[in-house]
Protein backbone atom coordinates (compact mmCIF):
# COMPACT_ATOMS: atom_id res chain seq x y z
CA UNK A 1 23.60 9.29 -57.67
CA UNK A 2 22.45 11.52 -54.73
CA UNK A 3 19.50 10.20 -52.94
CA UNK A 4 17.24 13.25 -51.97
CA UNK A 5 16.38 12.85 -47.65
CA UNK A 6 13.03 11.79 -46.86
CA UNK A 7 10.94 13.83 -44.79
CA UNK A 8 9.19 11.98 -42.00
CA UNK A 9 5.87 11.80 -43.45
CA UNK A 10 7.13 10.27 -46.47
CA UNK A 11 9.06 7.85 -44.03
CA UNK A 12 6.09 6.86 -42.22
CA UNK A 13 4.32 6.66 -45.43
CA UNK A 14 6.45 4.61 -47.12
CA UNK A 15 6.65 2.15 -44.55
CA UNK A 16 3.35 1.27 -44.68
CA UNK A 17 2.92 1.49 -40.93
CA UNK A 18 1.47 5.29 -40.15
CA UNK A 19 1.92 6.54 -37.21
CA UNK A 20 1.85 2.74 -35.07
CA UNK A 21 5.44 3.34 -36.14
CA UNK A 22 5.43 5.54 -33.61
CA UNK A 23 4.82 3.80 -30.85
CA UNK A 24 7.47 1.13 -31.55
CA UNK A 25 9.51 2.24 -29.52
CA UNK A 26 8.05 1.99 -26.43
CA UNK A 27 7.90 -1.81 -27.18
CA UNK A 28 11.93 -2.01 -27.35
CA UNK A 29 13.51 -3.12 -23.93
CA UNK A 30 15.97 -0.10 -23.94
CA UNK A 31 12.98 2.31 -23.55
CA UNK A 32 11.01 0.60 -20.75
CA UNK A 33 8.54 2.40 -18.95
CA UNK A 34 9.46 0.33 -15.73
CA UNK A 35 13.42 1.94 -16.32
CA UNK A 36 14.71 3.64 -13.23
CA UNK A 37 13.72 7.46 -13.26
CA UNK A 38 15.05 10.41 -11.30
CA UNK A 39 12.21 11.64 -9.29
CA UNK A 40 12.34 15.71 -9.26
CA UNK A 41 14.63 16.42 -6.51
CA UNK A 42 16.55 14.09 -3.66
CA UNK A 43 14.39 12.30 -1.87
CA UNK A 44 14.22 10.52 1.97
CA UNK A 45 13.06 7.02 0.84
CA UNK A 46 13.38 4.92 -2.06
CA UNK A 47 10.42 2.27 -1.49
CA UNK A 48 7.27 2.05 0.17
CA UNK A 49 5.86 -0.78 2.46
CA UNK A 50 2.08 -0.38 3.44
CA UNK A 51 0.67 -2.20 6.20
CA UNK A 52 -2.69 -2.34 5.37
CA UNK A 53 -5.37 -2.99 8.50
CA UNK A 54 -8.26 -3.76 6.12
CA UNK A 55 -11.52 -2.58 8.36
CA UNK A 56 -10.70 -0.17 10.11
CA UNK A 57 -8.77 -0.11 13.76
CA UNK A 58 -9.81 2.19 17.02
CA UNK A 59 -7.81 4.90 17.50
CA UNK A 60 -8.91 5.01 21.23
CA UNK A 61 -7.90 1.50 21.33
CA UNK A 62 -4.39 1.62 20.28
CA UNK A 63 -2.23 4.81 20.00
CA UNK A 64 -4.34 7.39 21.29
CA UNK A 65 -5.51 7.06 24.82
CA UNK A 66 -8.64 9.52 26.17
CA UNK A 67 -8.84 10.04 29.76
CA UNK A 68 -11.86 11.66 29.89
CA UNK A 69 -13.20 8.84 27.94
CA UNK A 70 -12.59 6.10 30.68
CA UNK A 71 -14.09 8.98 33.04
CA UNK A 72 -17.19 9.49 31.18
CA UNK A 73 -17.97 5.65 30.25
CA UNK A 74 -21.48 5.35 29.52
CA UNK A 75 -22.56 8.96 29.33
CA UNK A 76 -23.76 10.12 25.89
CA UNK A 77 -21.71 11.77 23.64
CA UNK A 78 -22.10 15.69 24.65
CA UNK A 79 -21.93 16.79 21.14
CA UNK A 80 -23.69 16.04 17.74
CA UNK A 81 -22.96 12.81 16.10
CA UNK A 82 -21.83 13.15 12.91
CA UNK A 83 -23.06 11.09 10.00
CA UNK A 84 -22.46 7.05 10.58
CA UNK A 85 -22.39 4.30 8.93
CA UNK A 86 -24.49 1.84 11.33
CA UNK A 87 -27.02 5.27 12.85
CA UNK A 88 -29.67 4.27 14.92
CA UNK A 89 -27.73 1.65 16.90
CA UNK A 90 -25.05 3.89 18.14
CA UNK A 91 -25.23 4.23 22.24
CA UNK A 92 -23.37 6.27 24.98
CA UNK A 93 -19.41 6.73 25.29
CA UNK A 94 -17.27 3.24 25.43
CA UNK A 95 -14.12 2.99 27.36
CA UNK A 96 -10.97 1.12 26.07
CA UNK A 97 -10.96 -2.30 27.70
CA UNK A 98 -6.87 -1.89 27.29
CA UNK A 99 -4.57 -0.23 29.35
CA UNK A 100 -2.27 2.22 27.67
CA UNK A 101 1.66 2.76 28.67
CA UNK A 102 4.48 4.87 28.02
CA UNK A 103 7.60 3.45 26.10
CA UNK A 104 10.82 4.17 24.80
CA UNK A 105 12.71 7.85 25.43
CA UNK A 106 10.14 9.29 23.84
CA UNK A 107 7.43 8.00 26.25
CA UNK A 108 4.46 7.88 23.32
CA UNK A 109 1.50 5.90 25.31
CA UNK A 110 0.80 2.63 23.16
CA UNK A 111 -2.05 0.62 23.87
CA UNK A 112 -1.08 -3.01 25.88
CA UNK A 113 -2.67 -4.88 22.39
CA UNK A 114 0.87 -3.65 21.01
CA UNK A 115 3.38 -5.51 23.75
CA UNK A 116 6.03 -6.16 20.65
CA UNK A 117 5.45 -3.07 18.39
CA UNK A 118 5.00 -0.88 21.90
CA UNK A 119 8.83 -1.62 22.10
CA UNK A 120 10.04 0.16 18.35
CA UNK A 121 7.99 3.63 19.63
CA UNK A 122 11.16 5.25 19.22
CA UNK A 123 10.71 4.68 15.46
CA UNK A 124 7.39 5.45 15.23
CA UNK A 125 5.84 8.69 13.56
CA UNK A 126 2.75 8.69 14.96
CA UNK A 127 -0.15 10.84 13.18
CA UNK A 128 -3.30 11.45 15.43
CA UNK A 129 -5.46 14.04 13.40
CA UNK A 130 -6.20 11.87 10.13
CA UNK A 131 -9.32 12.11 7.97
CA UNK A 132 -11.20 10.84 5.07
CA UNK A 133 -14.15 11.19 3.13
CA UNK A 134 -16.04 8.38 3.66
CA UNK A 135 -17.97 6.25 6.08
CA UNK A 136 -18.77 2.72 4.23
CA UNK A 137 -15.58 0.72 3.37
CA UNK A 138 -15.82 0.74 0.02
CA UNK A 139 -15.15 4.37 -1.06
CA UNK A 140 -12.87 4.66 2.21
CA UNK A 141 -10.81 2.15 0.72
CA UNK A 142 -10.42 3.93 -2.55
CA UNK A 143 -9.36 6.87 -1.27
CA UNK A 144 -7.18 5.95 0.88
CA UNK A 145 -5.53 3.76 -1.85
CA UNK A 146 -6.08 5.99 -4.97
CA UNK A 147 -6.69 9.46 -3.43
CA UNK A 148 -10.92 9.07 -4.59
CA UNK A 149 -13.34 7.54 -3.15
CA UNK A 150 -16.29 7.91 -6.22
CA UNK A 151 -13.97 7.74 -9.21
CA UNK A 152 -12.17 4.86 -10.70
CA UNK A 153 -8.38 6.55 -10.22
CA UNK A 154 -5.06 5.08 -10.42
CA UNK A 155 -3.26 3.61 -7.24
CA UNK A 156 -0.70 5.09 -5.21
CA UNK A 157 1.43 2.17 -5.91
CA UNK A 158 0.78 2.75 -9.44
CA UNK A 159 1.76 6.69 -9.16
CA UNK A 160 4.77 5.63 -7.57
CA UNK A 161 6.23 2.99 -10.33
CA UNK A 162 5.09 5.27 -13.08
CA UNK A 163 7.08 8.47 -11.09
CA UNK A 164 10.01 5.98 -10.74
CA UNK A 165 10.82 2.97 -12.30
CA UNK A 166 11.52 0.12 -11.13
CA UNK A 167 15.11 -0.77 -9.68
CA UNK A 168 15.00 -4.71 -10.98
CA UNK A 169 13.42 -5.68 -14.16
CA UNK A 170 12.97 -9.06 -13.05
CA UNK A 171 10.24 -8.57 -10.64
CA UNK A 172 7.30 -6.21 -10.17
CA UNK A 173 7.72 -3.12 -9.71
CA UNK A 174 4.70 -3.48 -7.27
CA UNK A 175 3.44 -6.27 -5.43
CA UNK A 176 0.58 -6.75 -3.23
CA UNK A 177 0.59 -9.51 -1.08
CA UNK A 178 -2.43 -11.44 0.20
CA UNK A 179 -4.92 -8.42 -1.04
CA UNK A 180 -8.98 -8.52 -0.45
CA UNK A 181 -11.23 -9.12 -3.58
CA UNK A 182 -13.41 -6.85 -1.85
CA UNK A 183 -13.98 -3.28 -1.12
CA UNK A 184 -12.88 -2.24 -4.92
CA UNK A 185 -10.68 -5.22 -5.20
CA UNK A 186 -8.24 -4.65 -8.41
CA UNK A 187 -8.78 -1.00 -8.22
CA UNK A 188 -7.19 -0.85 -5.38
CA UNK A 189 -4.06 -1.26 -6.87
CA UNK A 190 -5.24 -0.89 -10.79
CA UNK A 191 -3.50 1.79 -13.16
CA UNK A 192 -7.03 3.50 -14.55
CA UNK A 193 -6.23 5.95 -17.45
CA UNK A 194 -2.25 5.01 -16.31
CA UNK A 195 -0.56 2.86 -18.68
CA UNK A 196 -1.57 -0.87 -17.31
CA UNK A 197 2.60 -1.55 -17.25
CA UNK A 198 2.18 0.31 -13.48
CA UNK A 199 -0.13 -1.97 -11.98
CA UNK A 200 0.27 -3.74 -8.76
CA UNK A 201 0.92 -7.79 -9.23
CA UNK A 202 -0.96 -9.53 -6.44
CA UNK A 203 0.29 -12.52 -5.04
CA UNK A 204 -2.50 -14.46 -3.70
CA UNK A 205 -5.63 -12.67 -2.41
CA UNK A 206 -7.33 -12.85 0.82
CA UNK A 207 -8.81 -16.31 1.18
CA UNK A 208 -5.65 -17.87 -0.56
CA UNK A 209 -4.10 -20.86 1.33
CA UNK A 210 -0.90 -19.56 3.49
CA UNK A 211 0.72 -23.01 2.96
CA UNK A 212 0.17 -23.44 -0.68
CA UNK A 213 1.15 -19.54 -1.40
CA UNK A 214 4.68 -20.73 0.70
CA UNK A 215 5.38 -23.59 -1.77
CA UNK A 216 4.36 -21.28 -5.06
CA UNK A 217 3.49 -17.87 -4.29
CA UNK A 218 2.95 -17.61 -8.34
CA UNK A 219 1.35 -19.73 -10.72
CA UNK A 220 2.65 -21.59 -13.51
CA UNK A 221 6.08 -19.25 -12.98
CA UNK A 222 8.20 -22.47 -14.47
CA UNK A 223 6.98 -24.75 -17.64
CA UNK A 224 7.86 -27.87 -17.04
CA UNK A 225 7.97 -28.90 -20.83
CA UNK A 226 9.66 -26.13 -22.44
CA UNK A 227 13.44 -25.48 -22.01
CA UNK A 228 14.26 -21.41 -21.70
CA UNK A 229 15.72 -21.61 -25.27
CA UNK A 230 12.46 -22.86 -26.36
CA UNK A 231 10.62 -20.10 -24.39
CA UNK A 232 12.74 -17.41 -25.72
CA UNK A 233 12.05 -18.87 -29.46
CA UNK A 234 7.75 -18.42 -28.52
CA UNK A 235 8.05 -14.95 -26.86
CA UNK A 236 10.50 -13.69 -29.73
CA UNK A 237 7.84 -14.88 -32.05
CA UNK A 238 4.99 -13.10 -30.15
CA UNK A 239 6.40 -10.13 -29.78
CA UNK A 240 7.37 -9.93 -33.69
CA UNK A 241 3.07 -10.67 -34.30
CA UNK A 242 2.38 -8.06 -31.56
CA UNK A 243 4.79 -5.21 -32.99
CA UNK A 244 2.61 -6.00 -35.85
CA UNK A 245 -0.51 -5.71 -34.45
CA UNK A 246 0.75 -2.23 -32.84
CA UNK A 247 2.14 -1.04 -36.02
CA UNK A 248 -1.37 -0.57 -37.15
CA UNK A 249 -3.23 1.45 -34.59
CA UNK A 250 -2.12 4.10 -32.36
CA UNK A 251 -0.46 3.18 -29.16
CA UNK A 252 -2.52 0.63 -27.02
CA UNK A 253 -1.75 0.45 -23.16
CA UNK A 254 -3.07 -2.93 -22.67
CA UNK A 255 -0.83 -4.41 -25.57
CA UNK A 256 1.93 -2.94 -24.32
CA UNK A 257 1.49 -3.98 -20.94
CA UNK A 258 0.63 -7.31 -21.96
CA UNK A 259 4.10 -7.82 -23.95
CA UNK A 260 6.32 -6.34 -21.21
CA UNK A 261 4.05 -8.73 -18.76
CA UNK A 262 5.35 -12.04 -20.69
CA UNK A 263 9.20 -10.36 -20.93
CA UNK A 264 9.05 -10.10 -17.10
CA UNK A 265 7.43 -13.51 -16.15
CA UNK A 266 10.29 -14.94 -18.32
CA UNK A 267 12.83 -13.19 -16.23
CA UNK A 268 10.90 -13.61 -13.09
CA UNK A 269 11.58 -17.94 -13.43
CA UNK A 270 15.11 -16.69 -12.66
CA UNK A 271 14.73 -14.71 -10.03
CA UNK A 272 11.05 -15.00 -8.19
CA UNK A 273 11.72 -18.38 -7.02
CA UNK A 274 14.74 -17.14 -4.30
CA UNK A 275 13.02 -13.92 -3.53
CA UNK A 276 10.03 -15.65 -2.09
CA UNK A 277 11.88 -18.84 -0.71
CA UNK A 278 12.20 -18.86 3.14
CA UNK A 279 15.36 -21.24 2.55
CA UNK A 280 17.56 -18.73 3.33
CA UNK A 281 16.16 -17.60 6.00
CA UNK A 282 17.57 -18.50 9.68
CA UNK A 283 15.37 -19.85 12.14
CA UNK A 284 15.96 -16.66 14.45
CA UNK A 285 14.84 -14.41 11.49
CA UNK A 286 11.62 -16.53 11.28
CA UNK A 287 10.68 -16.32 14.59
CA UNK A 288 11.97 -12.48 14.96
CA UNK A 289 8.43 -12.30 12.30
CA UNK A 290 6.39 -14.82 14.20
CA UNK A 291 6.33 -17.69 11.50
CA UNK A 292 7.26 -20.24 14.27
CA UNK A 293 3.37 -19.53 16.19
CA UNK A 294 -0.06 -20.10 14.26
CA UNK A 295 -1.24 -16.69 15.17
CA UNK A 296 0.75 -14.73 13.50
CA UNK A 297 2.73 -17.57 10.79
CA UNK A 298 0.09 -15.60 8.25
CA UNK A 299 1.28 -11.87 8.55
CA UNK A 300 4.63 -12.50 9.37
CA UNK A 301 5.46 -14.50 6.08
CA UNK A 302 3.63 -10.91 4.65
CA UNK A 303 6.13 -8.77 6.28
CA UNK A 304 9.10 -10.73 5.96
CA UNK A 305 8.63 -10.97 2.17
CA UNK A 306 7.81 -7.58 2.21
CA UNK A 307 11.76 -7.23 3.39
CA UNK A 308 13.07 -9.32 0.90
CA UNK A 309 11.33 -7.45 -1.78
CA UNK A 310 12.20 -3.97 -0.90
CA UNK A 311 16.08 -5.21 -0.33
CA UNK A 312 15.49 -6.56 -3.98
CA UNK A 313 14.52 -3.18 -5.72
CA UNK A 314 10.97 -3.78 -5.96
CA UNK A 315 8.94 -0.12 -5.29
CA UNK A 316 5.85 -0.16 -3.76
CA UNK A 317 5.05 -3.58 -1.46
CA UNK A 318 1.41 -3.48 0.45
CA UNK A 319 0.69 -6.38 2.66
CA UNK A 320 -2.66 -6.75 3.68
CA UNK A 321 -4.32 -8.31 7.19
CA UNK A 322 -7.07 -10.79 5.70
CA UNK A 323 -10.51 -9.25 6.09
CA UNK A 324 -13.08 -12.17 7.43
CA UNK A 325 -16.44 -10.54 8.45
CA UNK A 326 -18.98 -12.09 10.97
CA UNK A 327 -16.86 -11.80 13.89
CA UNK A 328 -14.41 -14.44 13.64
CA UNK A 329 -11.49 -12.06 13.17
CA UNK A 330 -10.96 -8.59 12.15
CA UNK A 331 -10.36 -4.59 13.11
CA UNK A 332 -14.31 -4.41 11.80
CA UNK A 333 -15.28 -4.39 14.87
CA UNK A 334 -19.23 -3.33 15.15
CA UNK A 335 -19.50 -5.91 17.96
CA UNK A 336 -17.19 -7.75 20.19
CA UNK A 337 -14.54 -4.92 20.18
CA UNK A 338 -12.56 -6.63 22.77
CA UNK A 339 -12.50 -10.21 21.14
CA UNK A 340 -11.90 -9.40 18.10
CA UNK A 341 -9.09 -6.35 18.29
CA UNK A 342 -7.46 -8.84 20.87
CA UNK A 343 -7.03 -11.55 18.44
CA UNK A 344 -6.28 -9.25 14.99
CA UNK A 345 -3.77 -7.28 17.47
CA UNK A 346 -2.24 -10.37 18.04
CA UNK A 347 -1.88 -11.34 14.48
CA UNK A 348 0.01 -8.09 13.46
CA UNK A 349 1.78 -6.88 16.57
CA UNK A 350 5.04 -9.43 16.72
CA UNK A 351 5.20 -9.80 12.74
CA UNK A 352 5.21 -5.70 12.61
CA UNK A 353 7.59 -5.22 15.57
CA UNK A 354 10.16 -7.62 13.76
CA UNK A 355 9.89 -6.09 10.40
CA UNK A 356 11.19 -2.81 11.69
CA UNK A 357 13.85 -4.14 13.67
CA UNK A 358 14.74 -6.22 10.54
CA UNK A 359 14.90 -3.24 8.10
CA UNK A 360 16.71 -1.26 10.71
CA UNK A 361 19.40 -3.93 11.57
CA UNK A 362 19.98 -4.04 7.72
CA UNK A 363 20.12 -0.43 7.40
CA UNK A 364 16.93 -0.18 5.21
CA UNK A 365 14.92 1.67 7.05
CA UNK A 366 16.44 4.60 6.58
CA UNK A 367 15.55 4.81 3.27
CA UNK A 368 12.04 2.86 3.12
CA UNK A 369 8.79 4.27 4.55
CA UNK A 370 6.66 1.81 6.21
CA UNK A 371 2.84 2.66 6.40
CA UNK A 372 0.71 1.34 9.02
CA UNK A 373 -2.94 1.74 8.99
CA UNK A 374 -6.74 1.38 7.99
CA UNK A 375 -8.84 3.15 6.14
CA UNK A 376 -10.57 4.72 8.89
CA UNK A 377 -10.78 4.98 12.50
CA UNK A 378 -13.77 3.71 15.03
CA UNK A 379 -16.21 5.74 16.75
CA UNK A 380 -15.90 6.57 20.72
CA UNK A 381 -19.21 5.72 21.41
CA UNK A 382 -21.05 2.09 21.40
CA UNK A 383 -22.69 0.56 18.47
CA UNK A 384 -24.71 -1.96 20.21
CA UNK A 385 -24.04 -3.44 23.18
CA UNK A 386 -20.18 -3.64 22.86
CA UNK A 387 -19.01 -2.65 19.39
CA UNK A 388 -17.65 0.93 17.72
CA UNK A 389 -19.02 2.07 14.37
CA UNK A 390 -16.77 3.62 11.51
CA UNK A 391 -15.44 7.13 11.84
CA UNK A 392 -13.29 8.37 9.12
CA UNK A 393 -13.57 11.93 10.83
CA UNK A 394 -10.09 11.95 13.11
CA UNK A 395 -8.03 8.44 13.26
CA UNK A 396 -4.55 7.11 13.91
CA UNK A 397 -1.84 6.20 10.95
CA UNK A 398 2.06 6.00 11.68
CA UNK A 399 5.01 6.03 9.69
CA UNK A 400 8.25 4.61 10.24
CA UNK A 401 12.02 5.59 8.78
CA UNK A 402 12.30 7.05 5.07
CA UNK A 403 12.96 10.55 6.44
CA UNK A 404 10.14 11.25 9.00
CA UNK A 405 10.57 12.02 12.43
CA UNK A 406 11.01 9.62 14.93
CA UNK A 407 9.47 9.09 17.81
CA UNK A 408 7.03 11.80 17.54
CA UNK A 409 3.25 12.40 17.56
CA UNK A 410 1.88 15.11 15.26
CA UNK A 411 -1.88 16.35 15.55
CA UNK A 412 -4.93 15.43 17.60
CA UNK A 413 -8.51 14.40 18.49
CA UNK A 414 -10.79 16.47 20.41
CA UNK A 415 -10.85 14.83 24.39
CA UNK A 416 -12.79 12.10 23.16
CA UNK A 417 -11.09 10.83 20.01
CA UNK A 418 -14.05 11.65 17.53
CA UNK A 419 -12.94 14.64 15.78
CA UNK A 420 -9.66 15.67 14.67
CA UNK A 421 -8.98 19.07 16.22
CA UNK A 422 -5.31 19.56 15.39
CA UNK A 423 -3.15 19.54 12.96
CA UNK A 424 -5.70 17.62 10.48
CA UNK A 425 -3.95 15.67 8.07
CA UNK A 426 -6.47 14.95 5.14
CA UNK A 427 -5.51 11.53 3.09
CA UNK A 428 -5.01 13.58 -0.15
CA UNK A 429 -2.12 15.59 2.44
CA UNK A 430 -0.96 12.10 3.40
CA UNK A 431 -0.55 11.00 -0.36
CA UNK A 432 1.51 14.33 -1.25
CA UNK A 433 3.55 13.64 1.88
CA UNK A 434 4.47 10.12 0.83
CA UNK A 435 5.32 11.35 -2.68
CA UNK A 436 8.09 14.47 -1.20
CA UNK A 437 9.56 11.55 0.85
CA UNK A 438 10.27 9.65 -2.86
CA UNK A 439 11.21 13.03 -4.22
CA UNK A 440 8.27 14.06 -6.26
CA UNK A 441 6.35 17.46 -6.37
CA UNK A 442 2.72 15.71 -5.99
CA UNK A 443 1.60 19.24 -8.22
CA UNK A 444 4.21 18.24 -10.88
CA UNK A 445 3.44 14.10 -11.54
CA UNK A 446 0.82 14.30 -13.59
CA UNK A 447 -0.49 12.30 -16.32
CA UNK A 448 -3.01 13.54 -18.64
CA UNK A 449 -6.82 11.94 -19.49
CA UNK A 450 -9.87 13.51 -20.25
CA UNK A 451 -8.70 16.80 -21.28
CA UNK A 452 -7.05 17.58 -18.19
CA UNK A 453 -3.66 16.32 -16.71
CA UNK A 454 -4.76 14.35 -13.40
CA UNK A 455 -2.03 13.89 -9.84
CA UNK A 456 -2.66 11.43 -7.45
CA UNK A 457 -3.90 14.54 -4.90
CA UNK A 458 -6.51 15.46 -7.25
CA UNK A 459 -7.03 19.50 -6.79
CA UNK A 460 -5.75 19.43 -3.33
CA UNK A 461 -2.97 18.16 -0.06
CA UNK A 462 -0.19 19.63 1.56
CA UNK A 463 2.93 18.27 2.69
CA UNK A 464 2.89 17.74 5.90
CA UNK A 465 6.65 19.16 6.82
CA UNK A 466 6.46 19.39 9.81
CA UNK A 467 6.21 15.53 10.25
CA UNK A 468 9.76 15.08 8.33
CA UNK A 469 13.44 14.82 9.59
């Protein structure tokens, strides 16, 4: 007897499942969201490392020196100050207390708090004219990590994973290392209205013990009283409760997420445990990061797992330097400038310096971008006695490898560092430049919300060509 074709409403009615059938799919392995994805043409780079300098460093302090500045010490500022975040306190024109040399072939002048990093100029791609939005940490922070700094909006990291993949399903796609609970804290590297499969997995947070994060950088990775089969048996059972539970509502993010996170911490007890073990490590490689002095043991161990991420396939890895207010430590530096960027240089400089030289001795750099910077610069002028207030109105960021130009400078401040005056490179142009280095039209990756498709560059940024190989 001839069995007359169903049509697919009568499928999806028959079923008993409406359309949660349709989202199914997305739930099976062979249609992951985190599966590798050509980007839309060939790009430079294929991961990201961002070296975040949570509070802020001084421009005039480290890679762009001001003559007339260490002329005019003391002398007001002899044009309008633009709006700050500490007004009312803010004094006459403040000198670097550092020195500032040429280096390399390319001669670039790097501040003398940068004796290790001062020697990998040659990589550098140093950008002089950046600028932001905002002068209070919090919405600086934002945008220079999601592109807003008033809406909640998904994190570059996030855009990246979701325009990519993933390279190695049995780690994050995105992993933040040591991040601060403050300043937006998760949204920093959240997912928004993005499926929650993008987000960023931290590994500690800020005020997490180095020691303890070096003997289990992730919590309850192994159970100790369940073999794998055993495992397998539980998450094969969940799974078959959850397709369930999807197979009667529409599509649901979270769920989804929440599945593919137990299918990758199952796979992670494989793998996680030698990607963040130091065994392996030699003791020159250690101290080429600085894990052999107290000073900089904490950012190194950042960086050098950074390394043995990327060369892993994971994306998008962000280390963070810890943020401590109250001036024990920190680029924040509304007082003590000299103490305190002295001893955070200190912490960053030789871990930084041997990170590059790692990734180029391995032959990664050439196809990773690392990021270096804060989310704003510091003002020429005194707050106080002896400190510099926020200035997100023309600051310092560099790049290194992934296809930009090396050893090079691009843009400028006016003779005093305050403004940018050349060249400026708004962080919404620094986002679309990152994405055309990973091979993405930042116009084209899109996801839609709200009645309107959303990019990480909002309605605006350029690609700043002229800063690529």
């Amino acid at each position: 007897m001839r069995i007359a074709p169903l049509s697919r409403r009568e499928l999806l009615r028959r079923t008993a499942c409406g359309f949660g059938l349709l989202s199914l799919p997305r739930l099976l392995q062979g249609s992951s969201p985190l599966s590798p994805r050509e980007p839309h043409f060939a790009p430079r780079a294929k991961r990201i490392i961002f070296l975040f300098m949570h509070g802020g460093p001084s421009q005039v302090d480290t890679f762009d020196p001001k003559p007339l500045l260490q002329r005019d010490h003391g002398k007001p500022l002899p044009f309008k100050t633009p709006a700050a975040f500490a007004r009312g306190r803010i004094g006459g024109l403040l000198k670097s207390p550092w020195q500032f040399k040429q280096f390399g072939q390319s001669g670039i002048p790097v501040s003398e708090l940068f004796p290790h990093l001062s020697t990998c100029v040659d990589q550098l791609c140093i950008v002089r004219s950046m600028v932001g939005d905002s002068v209070a940490h919090g919405g600086a922070i934002m945008q220079l990590h999601t592109g807003s700094n008033v809406f909640v909006r998904p994190s570059m990291g996030a855009w990246m994973v979701y325009g990519l993949g993933t390279e190695n399903q049995s780690l994050p796609a995105f992993i933040t290392l040591k991040p601060s609970m403050g300043h937006g804290g998760a949204k920093n590297w959240g997912t928004a209205f993005l499926p929650a499969v993008y987000q960023g997995t931290p590994i500690g947070h800020g005020g997490s013990n180095l020691e303890e994060l070096i003997k289990a950088p992730l919590e309850n990775l192994r159970n100790a009283t369940l073999t794998n089969e055993q495992q397998r048996y539980e998450l094969d059972f969940l799974e078959k409760v959850n397709r369930q539970a999807a197979a009667e509502r529409q599509y649901d993010s979270d769920l989804d997420a929440r599945l593919r996170t137990f299918e990758l911490a199952f796979r992670m007890q494989t793998e996680a445990p030698e990607a963040f073990s130091l065994a392996g490590e030699s003791t020159v490689t250690q101290k080429l990061y600085g894990l052999d002095r107290e000073e900089t043991r904490e950012f190194g161990w950042q960086c050098l797992m950074a390394r043995r991420l990327v060369e892993r396939g994971v994306r998008f890895v962000q280390c963070s330097h810890t943020y401590r207010p109250g001036n024990e430590v920190g680029w924040d530096a509304h007082s003590d400038l000299q103490k305190l960027h002295t001893k955070t240089a200190a912490m960053v400089d030789l871990p930084i310096a041997g990170l590059l030289k790692d990734l180029r001795a391995r032959g990664l750099l050439e196809d990773t971008v690392v990021l270096w910077g804060g989310e704003f610069g510091r003002t020429p002028v005194t707050e106080g006695a002896n400190g510099r207030d926020h200035s997100p109105y023309g600051y310092t960021m560099w790049m290194a490898g992934g296809g930009v130009k090396a050893g090079f400078v691009f843009g400028a401040t006016d003779d005093y560092g305050y403004h940018a005056v050349e060249n400026r490179v708004h962080l919404h142009d620094l986002h679309a430049t990152l994405l055309h280095l990973m091979g993405f039209d930042h116009e084209r990756l899109t996801y839609p919300y709200g009645g309107r498709n959303f990019r990480l560059t909002d309605v605006a940024g350029r690609v700043v060509r002229e800063v690529i190989a």
